[in-house]
Protein backbone atom coordinates (compact mmCIF):
# COMPACT_ATOMS: atom_id res chain seq x y z
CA UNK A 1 111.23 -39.74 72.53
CA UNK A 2 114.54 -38.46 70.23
CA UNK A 3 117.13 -36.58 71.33
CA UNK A 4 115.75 -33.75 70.19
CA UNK A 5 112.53 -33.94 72.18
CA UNK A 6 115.16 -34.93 75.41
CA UNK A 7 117.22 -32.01 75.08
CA UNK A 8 114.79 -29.44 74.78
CA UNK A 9 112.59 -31.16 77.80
CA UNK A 10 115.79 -31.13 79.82
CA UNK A 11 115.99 -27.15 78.34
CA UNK A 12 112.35 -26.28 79.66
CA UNK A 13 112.65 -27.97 82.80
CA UNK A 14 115.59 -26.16 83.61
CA UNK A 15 114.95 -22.60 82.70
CA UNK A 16 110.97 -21.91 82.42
CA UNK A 17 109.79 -24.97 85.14
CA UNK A 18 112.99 -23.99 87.64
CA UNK A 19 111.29 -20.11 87.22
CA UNK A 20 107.96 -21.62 88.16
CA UNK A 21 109.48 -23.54 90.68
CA UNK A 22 111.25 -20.69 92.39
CA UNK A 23 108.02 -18.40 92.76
CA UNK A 24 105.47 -20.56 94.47
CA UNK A 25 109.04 -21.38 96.85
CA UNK A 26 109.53 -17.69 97.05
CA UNK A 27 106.08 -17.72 97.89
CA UNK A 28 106.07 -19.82 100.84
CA UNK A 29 109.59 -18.53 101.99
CA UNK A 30 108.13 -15.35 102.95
CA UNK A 31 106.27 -17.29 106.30
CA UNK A 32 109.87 -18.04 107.39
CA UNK A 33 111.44 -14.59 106.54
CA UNK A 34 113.57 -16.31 103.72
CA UNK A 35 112.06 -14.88 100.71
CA UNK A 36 114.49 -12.96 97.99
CA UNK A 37 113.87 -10.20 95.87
CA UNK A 38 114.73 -11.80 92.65
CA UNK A 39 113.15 -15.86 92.85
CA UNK A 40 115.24 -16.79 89.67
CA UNK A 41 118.18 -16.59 91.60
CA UNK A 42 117.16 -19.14 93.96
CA UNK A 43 119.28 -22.32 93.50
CA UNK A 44 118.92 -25.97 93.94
CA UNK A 45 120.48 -26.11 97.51
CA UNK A 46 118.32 -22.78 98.90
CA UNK A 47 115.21 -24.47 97.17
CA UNK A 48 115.72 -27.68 99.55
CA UNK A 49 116.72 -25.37 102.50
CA UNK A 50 113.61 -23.45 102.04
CA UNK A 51 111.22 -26.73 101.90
CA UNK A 52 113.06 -28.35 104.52
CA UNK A 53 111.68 -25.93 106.67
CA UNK A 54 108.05 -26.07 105.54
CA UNK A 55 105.29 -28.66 107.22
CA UNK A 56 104.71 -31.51 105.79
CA UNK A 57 101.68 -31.01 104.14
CA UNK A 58 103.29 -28.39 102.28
CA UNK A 59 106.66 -29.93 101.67
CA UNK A 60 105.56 -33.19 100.01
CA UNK A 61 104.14 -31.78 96.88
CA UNK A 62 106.77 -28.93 96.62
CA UNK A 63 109.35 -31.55 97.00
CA UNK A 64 107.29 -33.86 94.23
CA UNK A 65 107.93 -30.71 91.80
CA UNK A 66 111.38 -30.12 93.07
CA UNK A 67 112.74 -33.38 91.70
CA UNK A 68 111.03 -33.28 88.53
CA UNK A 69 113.13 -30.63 87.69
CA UNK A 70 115.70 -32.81 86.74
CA UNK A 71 113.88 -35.41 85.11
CA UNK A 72 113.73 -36.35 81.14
CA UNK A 73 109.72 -35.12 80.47
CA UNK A 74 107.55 -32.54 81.44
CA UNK A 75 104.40 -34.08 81.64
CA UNK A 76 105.68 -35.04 85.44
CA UNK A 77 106.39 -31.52 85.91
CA UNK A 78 103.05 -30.56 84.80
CA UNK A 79 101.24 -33.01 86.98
CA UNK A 80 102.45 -31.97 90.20
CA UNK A 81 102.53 -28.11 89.77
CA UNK A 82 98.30 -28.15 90.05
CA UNK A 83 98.64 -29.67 93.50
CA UNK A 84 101.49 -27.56 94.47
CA UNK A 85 99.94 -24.28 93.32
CA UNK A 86 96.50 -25.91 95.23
CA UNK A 87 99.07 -25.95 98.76
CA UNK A 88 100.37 -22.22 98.13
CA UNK A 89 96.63 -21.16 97.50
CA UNK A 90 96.51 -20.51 94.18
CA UNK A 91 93.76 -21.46 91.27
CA UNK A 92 94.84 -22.41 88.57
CA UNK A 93 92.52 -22.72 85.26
CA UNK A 94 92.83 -23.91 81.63
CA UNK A 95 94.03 -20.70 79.23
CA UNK A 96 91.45 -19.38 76.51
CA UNK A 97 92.06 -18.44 73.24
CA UNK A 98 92.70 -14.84 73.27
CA UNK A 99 95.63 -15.35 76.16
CA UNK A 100 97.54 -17.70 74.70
CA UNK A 101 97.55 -15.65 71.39
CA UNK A 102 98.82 -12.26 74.05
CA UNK A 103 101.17 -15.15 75.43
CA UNK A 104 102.50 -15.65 71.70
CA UNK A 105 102.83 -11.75 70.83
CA UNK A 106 104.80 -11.03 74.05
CA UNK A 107 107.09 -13.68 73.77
CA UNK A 108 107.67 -12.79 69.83
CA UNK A 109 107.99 -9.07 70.92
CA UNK A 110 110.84 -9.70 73.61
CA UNK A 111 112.23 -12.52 71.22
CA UNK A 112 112.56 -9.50 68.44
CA UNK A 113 114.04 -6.73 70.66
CA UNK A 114 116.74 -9.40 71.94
CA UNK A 115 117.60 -10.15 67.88
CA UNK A 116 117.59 -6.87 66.83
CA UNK A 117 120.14 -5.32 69.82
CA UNK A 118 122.74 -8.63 69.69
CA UNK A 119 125.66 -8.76 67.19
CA UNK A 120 126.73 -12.47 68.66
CA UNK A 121 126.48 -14.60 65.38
CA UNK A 122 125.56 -17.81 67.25
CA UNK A 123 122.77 -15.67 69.02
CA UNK A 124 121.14 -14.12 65.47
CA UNK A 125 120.90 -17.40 64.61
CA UNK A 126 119.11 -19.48 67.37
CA UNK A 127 116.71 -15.94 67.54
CA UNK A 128 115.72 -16.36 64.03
CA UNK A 129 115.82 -20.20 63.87
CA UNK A 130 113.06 -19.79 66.92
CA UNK A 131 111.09 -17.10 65.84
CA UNK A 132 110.46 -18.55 62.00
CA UNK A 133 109.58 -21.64 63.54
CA UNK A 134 106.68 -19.85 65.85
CA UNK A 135 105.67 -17.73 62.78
CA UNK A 136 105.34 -20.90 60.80
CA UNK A 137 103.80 -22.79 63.34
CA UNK A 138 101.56 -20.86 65.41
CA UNK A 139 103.33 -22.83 68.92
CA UNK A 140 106.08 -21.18 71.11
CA UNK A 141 109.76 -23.30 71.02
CA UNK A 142 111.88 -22.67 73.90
CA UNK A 143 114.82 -24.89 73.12
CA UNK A 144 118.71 -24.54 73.58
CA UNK A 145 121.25 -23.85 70.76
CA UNK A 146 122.11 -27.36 70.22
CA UNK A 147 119.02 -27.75 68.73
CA UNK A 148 119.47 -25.28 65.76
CA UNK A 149 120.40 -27.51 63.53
CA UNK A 150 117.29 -29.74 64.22
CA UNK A 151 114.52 -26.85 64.46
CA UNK A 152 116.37 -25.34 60.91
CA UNK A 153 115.60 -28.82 59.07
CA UNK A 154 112.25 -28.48 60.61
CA UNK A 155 111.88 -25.23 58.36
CA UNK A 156 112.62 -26.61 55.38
CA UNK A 157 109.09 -26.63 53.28
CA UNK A 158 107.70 -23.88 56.14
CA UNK A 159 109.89 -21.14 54.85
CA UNK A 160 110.31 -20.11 51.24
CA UNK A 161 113.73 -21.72 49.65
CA UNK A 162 115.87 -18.64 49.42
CA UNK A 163 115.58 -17.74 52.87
CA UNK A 164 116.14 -21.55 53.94
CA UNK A 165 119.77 -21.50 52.04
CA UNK A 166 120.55 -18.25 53.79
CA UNK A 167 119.64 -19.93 56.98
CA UNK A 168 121.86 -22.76 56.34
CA UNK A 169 124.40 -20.59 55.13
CA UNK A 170 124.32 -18.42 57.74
CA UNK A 171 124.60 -21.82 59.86
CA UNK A 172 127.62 -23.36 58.33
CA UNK A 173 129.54 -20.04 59.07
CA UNK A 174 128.35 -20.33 62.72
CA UNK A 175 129.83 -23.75 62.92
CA UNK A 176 132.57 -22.70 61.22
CA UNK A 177 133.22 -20.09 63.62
CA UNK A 178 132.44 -22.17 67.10
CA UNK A 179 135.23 -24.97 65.85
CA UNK A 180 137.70 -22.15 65.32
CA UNK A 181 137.54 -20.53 68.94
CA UNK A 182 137.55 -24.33 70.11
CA UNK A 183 140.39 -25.17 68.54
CA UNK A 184 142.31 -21.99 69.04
CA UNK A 185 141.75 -22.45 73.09
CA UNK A 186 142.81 -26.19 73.13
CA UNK A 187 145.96 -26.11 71.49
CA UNK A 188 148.62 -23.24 70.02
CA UNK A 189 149.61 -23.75 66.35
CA UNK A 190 152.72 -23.66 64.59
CA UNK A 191 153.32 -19.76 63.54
CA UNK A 192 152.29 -20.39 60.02
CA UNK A 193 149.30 -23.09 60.49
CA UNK A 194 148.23 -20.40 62.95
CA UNK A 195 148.95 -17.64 60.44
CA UNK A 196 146.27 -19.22 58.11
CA UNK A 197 143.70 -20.26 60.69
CA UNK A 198 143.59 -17.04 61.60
CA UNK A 199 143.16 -15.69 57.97
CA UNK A 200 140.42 -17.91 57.64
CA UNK A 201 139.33 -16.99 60.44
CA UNK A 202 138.92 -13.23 59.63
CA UNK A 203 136.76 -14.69 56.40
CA UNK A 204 134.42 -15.82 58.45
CA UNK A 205 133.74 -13.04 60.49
CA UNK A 206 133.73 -10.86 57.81
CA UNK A 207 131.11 -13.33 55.98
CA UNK A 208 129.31 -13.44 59.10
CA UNK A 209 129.02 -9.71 59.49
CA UNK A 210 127.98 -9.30 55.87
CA UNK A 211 124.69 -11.72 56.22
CA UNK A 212 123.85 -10.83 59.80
CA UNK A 213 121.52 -8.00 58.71
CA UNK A 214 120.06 -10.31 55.68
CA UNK A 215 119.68 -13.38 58.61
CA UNK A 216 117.32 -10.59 61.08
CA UNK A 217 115.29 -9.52 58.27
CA UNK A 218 113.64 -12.67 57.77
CA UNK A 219 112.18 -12.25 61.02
CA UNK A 220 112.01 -8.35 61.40
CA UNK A 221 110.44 -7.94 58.10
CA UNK A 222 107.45 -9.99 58.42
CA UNK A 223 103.99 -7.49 58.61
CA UNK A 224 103.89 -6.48 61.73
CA UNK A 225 100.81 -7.42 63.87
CA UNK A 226 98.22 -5.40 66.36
CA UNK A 227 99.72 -4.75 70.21
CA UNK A 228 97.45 -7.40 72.46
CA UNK A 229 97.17 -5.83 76.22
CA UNK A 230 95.15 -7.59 78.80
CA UNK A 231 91.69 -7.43 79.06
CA UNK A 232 91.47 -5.55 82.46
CA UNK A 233 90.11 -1.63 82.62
CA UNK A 234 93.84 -0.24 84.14
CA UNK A 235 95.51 -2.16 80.64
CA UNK A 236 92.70 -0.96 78.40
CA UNK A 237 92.83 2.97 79.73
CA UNK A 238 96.74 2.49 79.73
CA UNK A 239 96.97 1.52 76.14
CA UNK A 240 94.56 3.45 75.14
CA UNK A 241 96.26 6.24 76.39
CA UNK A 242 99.55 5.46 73.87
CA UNK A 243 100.22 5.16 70.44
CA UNK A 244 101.34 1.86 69.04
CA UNK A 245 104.73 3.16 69.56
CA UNK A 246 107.95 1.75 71.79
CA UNK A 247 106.31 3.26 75.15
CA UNK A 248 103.67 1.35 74.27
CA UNK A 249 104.80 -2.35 73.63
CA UNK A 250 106.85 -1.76 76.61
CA UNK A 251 103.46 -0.71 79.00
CA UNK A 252 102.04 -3.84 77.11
CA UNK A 253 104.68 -5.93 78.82
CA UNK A 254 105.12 -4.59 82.22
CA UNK A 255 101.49 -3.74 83.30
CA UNK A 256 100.76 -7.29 83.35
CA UNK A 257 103.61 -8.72 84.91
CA UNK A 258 102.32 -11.08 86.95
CA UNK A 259 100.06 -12.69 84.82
CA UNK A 260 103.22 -12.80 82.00
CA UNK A 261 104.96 -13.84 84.62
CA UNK A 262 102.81 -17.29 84.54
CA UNK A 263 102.47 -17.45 80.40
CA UNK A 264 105.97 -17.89 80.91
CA UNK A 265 105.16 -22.03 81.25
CA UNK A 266 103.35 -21.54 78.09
CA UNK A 267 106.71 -22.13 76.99
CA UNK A 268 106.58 -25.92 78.70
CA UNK A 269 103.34 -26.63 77.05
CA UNK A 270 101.19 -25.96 79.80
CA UNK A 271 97.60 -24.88 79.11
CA UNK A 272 97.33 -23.55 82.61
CA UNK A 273 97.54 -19.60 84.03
CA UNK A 274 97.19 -18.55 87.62
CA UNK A 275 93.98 -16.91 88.05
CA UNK A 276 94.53 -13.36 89.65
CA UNK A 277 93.50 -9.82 89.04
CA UNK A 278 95.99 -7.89 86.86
């Protein structure tokens, strides 16, 4: 395993396995009158509070998941979250086709709104560095912004050459920009070094403002696709009920909320769902 593949399992386990994590112990925390509104904000030291306090039928494979959290691979992770789901009574079963394809349209979807409402440079890029790479590939990549750089050379071939220099141009001026702010916080300048840094500075911005609406079109131009809504009657009636218009990719999103809820470990590879009703 690279670096790569390390950093973005460490990225996973940490963000979409700790959410997993947190709702079956959410779950269970309701018995002892400890459950929160919001699991995500559930941290390490309340997780171990919370299965402290649990039997020790229970405990044992919540505790098993607990410390995979901060392992290296997620195929651990994976492994005990069937028998820990099994102790919180829920079934778990293999995905089909047609939901891992809604799991792939939501994600895009919320992906999209985030890149078209943020003007943060570093954030247009990482947006449309992970949304080419699911349009090219078909597969979900949930990976932090050190990884760019990687999942951009991964592009190169997938996307047509034009719009892979703008990417890396777009990228240079990022980097560009990050080392700037760095340096400017660790250490004041002489008046006229800092003169010019900050002159150069200004060049970048300004470069970076130009090709931030150029860097979101090669995402937000691609044909748009059908809205996918569950399969139950309430989601069928509901969208049936709505135009494809905002109203309705937002309905699309929230009537299911549970079950998107647990597509959100799509994201770590999983080919699992919790089986319940919408």
């Amino acid at each position: 395993m690279n670096d790569t593949q390390v950093n973005i399992a460490k990225h996973v386990l940490k963000t979409v396995c700790t959410d997993v994590t947190n709702i079956l112990v959410n779950f269970l925390a309701a018995d002892l009158m400890m459950s929160v509104e919001n699991p995500s904000s559930i941290t390490n030291e309340v997780r171990v509070k919370i299965l402290g306090k649990l039997s020790e039928e229970t405990k044992g494979p919540l505790m098993k998941l607990h410390n995979c959290l901060i392992g290296k691979t997620i195929e651990d992770f994976l492994t005990n979250i069937e028998t820990s789901a099994e102790v919180c009574g829920f079934m778990l079963k293999k995905g089909d086709k047609k939901k891992e394809r809604q799991a792939l349209f939501l994600h895009r979807q919320a992906l999209t709104e985030q890149l078209k409402e943020t003007e943060e440079p570093a954030l247009i890029l990482h947006l449309t560095s992970v949304l080419l790479f699911q349009a090219s590939t078909h597969c979900m990549l949930h990976a932090p912004g050190r990884c760019v750089p990687q999942i951009i050379g991964i592009l190169t071939g997938r996307i047509p050459t034009e719009q892979q220099q703008l990417l890396s141009a777009y990228q240079s001026l990022v980097v560009k920009q990050l080392v700037s702010q760095s340096q400017g916080r660790k250490q004041e300048e002489a008046e006229g070094k800092a003169e010019e840094q900050e002159e150069e500075a200004r060049s970048v911005r300004s470069e970076l403002m130009t090709l931030a609406p150029q860097v979101k079109e090669l995402v937000l131009s691609q044909r748009k696709t059908s809205i996918l809504t569950c399969d139950c009657t309430m989601c069928r009636m509901e969208a049936n009920a709505l135009s494809a218009s905002w109203q309705h990719k937002r309905l699309a999103r929230r009537i299911c909320m549970r079950e998107i809820i647990i597509h959100l470990s799509t994201c770590a590879t999983s080919p699992w769902k919790r089986a319940s009703p919408c």
